[in-house]
Protein backbone atom coordinates (compact mmCIF):
# COMPACT_ATOMS: atom_id res chain seq x y z
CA UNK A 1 18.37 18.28 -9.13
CA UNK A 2 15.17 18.60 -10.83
CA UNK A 3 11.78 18.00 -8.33
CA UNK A 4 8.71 16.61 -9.75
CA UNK A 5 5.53 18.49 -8.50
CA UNK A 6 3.89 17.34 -5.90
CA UNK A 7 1.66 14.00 -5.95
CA UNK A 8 -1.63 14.43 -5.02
CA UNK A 9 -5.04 12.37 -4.34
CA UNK A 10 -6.08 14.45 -7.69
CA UNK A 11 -2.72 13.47 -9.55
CA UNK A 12 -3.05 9.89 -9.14
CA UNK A 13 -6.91 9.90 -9.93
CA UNK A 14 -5.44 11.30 -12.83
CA UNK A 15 -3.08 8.65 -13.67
CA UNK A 16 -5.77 5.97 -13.44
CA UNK A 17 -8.33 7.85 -15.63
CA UNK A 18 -5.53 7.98 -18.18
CA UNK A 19 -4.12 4.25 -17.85
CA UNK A 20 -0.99 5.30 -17.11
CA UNK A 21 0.47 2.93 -14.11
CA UNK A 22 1.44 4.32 -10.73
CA UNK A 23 4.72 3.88 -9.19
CA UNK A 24 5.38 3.64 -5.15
CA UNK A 25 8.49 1.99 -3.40
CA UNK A 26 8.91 0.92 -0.10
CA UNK A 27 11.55 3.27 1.69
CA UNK A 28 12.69 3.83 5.18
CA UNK A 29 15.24 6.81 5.09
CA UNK A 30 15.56 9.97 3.76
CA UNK A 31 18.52 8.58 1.04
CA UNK A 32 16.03 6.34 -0.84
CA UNK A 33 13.54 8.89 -0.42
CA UNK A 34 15.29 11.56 -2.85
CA UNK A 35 16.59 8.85 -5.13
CA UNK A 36 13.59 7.31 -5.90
CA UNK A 37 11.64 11.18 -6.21
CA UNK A 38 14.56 11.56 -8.46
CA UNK A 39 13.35 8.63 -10.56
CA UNK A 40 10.12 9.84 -11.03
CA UNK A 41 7.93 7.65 -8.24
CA UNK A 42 5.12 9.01 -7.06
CA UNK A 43 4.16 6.80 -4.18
CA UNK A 44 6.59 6.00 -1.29
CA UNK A 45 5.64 4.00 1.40
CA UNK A 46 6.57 3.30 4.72
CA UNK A 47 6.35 -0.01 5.24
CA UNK A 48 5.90 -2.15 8.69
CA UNK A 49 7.65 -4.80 6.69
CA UNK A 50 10.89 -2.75 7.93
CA UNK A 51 10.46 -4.90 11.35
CA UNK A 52 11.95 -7.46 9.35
CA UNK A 53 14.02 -5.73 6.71
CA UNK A 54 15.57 -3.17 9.25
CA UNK A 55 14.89 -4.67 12.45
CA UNK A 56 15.31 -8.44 12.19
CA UNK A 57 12.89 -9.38 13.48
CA UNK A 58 10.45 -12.50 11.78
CA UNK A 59 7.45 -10.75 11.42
CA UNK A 60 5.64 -7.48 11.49
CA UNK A 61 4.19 -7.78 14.88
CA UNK A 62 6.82 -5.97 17.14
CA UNK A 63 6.61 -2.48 15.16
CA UNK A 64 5.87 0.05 17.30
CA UNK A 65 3.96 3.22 16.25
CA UNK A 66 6.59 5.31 17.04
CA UNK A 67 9.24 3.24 15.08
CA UNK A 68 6.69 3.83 12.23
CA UNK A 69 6.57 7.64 12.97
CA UNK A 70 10.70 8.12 13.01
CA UNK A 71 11.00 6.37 9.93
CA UNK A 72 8.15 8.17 8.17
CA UNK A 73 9.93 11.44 9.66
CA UNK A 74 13.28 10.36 7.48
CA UNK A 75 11.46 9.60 4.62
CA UNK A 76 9.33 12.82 4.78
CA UNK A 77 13.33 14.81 4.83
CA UNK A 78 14.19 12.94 2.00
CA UNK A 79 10.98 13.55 0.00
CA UNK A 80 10.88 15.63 -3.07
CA UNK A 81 7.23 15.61 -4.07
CA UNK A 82 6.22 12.38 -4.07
CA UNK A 83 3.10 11.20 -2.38
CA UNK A 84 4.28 9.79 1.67
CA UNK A 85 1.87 6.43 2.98
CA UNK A 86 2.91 5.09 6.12
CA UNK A 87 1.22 1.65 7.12
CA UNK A 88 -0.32 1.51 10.73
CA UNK A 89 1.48 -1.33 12.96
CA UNK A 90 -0.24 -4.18 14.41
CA UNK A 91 -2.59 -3.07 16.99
CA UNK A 92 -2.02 0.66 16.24
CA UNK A 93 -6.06 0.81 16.12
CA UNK A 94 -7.58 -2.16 17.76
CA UNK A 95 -11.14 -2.15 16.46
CA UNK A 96 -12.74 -4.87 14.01
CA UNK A 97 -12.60 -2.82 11.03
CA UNK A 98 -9.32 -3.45 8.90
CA UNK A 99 -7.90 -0.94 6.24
CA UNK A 100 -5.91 -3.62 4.32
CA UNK A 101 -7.24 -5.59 1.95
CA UNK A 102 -5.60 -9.10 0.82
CA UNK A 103 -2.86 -10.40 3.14
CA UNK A 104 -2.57 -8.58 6.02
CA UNK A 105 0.65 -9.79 7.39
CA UNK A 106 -0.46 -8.64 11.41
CA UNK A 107 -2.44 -11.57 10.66
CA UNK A 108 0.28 -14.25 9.53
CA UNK A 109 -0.69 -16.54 12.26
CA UNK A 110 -3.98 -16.73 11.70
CA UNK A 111 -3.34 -17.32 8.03
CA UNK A 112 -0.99 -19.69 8.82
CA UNK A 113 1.97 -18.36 7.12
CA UNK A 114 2.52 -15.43 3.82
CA UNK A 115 -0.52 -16.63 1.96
CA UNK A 116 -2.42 -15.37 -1.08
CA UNK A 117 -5.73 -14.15 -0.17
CA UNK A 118 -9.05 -14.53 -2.40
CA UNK A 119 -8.64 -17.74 -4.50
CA UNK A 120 -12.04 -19.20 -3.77
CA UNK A 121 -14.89 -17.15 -5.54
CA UNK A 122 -17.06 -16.32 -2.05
CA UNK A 123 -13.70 -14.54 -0.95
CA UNK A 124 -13.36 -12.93 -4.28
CA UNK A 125 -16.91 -11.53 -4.31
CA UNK A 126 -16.73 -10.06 -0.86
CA UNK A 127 -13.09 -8.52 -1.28
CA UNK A 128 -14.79 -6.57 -4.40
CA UNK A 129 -17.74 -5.67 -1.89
CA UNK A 130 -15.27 -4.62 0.59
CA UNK A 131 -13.05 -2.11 -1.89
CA UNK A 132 -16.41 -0.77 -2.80
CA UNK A 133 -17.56 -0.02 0.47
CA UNK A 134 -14.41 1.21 1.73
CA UNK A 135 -14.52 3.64 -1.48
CA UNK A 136 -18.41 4.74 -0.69
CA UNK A 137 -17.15 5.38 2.78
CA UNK A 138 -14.34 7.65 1.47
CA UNK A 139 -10.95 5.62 1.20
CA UNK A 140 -9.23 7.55 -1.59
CA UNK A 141 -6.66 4.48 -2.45
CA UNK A 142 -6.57 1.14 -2.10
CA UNK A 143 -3.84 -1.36 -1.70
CA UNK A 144 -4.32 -4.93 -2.51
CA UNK A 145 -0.85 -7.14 -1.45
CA UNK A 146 -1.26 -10.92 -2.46
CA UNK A 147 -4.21 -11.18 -4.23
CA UNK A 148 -4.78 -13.45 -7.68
CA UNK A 149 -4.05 -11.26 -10.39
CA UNK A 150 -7.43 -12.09 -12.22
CA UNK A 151 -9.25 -11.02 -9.10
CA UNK A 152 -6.81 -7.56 -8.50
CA UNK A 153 -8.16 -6.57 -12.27
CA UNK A 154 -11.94 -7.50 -11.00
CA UNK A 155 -11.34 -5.41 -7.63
CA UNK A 156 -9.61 -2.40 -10.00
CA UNK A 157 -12.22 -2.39 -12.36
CA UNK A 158 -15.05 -2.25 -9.78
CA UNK A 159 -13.66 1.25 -7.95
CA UNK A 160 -12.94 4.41 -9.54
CA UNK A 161 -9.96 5.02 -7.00
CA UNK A 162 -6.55 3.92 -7.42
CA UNK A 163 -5.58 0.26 -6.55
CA UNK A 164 -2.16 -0.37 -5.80
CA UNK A 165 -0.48 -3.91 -5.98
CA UNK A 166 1.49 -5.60 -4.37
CA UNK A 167 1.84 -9.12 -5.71
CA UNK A 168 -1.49 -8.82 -7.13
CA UNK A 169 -0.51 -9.14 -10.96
CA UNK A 170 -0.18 -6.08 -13.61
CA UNK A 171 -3.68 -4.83 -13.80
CA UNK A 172 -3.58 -2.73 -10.87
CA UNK A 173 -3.41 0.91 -11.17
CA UNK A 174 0.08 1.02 -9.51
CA UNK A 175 2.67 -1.19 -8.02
């Protein structure tokens, strides 16, 4: 079996600067893991979303750190080069700054339900504010999930980092 090298901050920077799109799954074992690094995808995450995939459960809210931490540990045996991001559970770091941008989906009931973020402009303008000050204070990705695909190509243009997408339309860096 043939290993891709390994993904870096520098290779995806890389990708973006040549337009060519960035790939990342959503995995929770160490299978997936070296079937998808056998496809060729550089990104896999961890996702808290496996409270309801794996779990049951009809939310996000009852993932623990350390359920986070085993299933990033199988994913990390199963890893063949590809670059490992593990999402923080709700309440992992209870202070008022956030490090998702979009839907955050800790935040379903105040949202009121799995909604897309950013339609109206005011939101739009201060999600593009946002990326840019989480890039000046020195995020090296971003990942935008459920954002208007118009305003995903606005927020990708704006920073020279990666953008990832989820549900946010084609004109991310990645999905």
């Amino acid at each position: 079996t043939a290993f891709m090298p390994d993904v870096t901050l520098t290779t995806l920077q890389g990708l973006k600067q040549k337009g060519e799109k960035i790939a990342m799954l959503t995995c929770y074992d160490a299978t997936f893991a070296k079937i998808a690094c056998e496809a060729g995808v550089e990104m896999l995450l961890i996702g808290d979303s496996l409270g309801m995939v794996l779990q049951g459960h009809d939310s996000t809210l009852p993932v623990s750190v350390d359920e986070m931490a085993y299933h990033t540990a199988c994913v990390k045996r199963g890893n063949r080069g590809a670059m490992i991001v593990a999402d923080l559970p709700f309440m992992a770091n209870a202070t008022l700054e956030q490090t998702h941008m979009g839907l955050t989906p800790q935040a379903v009931n105040i949202f009121g339900g799995y909604k897309v973020q950013g339609r109206q402009e005011a939101q739009a303008l201060q999600m593009i504010a946002d990326a840019k000050a989480l890039e000046d204070a020195g995020a090296a990705m971003l990942l935008l999930e459920c954002v208007p695909s118009e305003l995903a190509a606005r927020v990708t243009q704006a920073v020279t980092v990666p953008v990832i997408g989820i549900g946010a339309g084609s004109a991310t860096d990645g999905q």
